[in-house]
C-alpha atoms as a PDB file:
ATOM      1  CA  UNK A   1      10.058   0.267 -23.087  1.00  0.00           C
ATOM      2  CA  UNK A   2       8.138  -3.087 -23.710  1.00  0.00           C
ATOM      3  CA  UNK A   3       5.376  -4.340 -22.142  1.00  0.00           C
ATOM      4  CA  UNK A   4       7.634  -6.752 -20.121  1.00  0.00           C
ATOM      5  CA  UNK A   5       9.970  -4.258 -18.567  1.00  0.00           C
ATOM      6  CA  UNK A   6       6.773  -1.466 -17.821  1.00  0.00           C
ATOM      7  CA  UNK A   7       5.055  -4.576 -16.013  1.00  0.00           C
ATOM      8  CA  UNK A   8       8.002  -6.077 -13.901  1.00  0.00           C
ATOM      9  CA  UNK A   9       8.476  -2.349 -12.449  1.00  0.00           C
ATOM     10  CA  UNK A  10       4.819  -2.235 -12.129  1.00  0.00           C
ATOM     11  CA  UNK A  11       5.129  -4.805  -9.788  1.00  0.00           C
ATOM     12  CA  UNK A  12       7.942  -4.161  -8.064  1.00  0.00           C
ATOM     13  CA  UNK A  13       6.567  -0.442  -7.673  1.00  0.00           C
ATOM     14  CA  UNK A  14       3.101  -2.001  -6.085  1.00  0.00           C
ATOM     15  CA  UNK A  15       5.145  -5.066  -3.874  1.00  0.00           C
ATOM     16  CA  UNK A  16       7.281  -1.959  -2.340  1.00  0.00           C
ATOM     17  CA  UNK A  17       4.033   0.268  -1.702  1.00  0.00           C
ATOM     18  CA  UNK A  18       2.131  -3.059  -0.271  1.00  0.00           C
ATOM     19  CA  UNK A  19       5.367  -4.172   2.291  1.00  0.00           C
ATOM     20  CA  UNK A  20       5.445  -0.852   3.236  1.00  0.00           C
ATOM     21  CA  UNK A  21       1.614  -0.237   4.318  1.00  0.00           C
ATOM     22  CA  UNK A  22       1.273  -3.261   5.584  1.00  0.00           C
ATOM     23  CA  UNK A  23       4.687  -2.630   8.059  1.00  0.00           C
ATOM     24  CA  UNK A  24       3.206   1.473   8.933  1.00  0.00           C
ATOM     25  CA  UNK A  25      -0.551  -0.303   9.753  1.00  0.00           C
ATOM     26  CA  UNK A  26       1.301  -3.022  12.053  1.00  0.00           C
ATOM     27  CA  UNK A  27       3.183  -0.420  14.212  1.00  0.00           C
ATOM     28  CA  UNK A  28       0.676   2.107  14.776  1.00  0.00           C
ATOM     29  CA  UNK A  29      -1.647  -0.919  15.292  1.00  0.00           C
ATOM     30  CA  UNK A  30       0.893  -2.081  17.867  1.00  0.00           C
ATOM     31  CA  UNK A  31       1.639   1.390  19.361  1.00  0.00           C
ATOM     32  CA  UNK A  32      -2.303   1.937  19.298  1.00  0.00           C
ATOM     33  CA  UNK A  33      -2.871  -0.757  21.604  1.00  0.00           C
ATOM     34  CA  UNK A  34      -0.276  -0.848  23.978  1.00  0.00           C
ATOM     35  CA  UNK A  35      -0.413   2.500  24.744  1.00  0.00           C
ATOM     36  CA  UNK A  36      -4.787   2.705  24.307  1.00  0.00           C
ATOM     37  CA  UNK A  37      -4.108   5.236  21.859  1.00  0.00           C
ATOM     38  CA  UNK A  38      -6.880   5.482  19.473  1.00  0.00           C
ATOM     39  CA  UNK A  39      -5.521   8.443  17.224  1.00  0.00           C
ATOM     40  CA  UNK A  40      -2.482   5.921  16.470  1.00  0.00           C
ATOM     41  CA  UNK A  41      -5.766   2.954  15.686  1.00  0.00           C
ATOM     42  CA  UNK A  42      -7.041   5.387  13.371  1.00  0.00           C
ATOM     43  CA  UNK A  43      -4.047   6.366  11.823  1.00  0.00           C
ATOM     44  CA  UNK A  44      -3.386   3.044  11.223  1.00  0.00           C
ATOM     45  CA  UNK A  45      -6.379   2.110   9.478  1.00  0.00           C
ATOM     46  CA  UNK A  46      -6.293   4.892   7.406  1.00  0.00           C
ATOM     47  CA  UNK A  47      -3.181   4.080   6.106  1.00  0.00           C
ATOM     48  CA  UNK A  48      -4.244   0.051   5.764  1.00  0.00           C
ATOM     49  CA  UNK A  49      -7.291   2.037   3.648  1.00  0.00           C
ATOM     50  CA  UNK A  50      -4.939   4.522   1.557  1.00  0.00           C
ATOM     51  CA  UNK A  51      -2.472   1.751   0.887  1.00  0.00           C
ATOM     52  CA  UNK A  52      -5.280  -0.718  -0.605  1.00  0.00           C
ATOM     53  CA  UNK A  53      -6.721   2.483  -2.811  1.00  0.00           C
ATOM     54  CA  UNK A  54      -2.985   3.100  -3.731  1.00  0.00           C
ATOM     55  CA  UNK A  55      -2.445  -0.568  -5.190  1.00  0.00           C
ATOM     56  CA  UNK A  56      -5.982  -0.602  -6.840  1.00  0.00           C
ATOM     57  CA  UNK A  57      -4.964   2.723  -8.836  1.00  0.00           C
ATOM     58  CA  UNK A  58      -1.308   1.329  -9.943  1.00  0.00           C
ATOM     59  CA  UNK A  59      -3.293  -1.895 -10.925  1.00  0.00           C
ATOM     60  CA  UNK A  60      -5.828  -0.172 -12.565  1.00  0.00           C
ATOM     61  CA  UNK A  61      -3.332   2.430 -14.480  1.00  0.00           C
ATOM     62  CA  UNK A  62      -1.459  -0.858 -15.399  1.00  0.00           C
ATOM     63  CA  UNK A  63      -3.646  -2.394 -17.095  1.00  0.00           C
ATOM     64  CA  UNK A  64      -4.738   0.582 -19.232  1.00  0.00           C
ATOM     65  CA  UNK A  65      -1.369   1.215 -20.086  1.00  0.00           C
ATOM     66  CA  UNK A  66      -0.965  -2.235 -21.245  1.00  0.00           C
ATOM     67  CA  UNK A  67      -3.723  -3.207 -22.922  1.00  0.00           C
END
């Protein structure tokens, strides 16, 4: 594989991971209010948290791969 190919699924990889944190934090946000549910608020921020640490890790393992 060339650097090219390893970095476009790199990406792809961390866009998927991102859209889909950022679409689990929004509904338990959601649910978390409307329903004054703050189990669901924490849930959500921890998964807001473990998305971010997630992404930072791919990055990071990127980069080392690549360089």
């Amino acid at each position: 594989m060339e650097k090219a190919d390893i970095m476009a699924i790199g990406t792809l990889l961390k866009f998927i991971i991102g859209l889909a944190g950022i679409v689990l934090t929004l509904v338990f946000i959601i649910m978390g209010i409307v329903r004054k549910d703050n189990s669901k608020l924490k849930k959500g921020g921890l998964i807001f948290l473990g998305t971010w640490v997630i992404l930072i890790v791919l990055g990071t393992l990127e980069f080392l791969i690549l360089k």
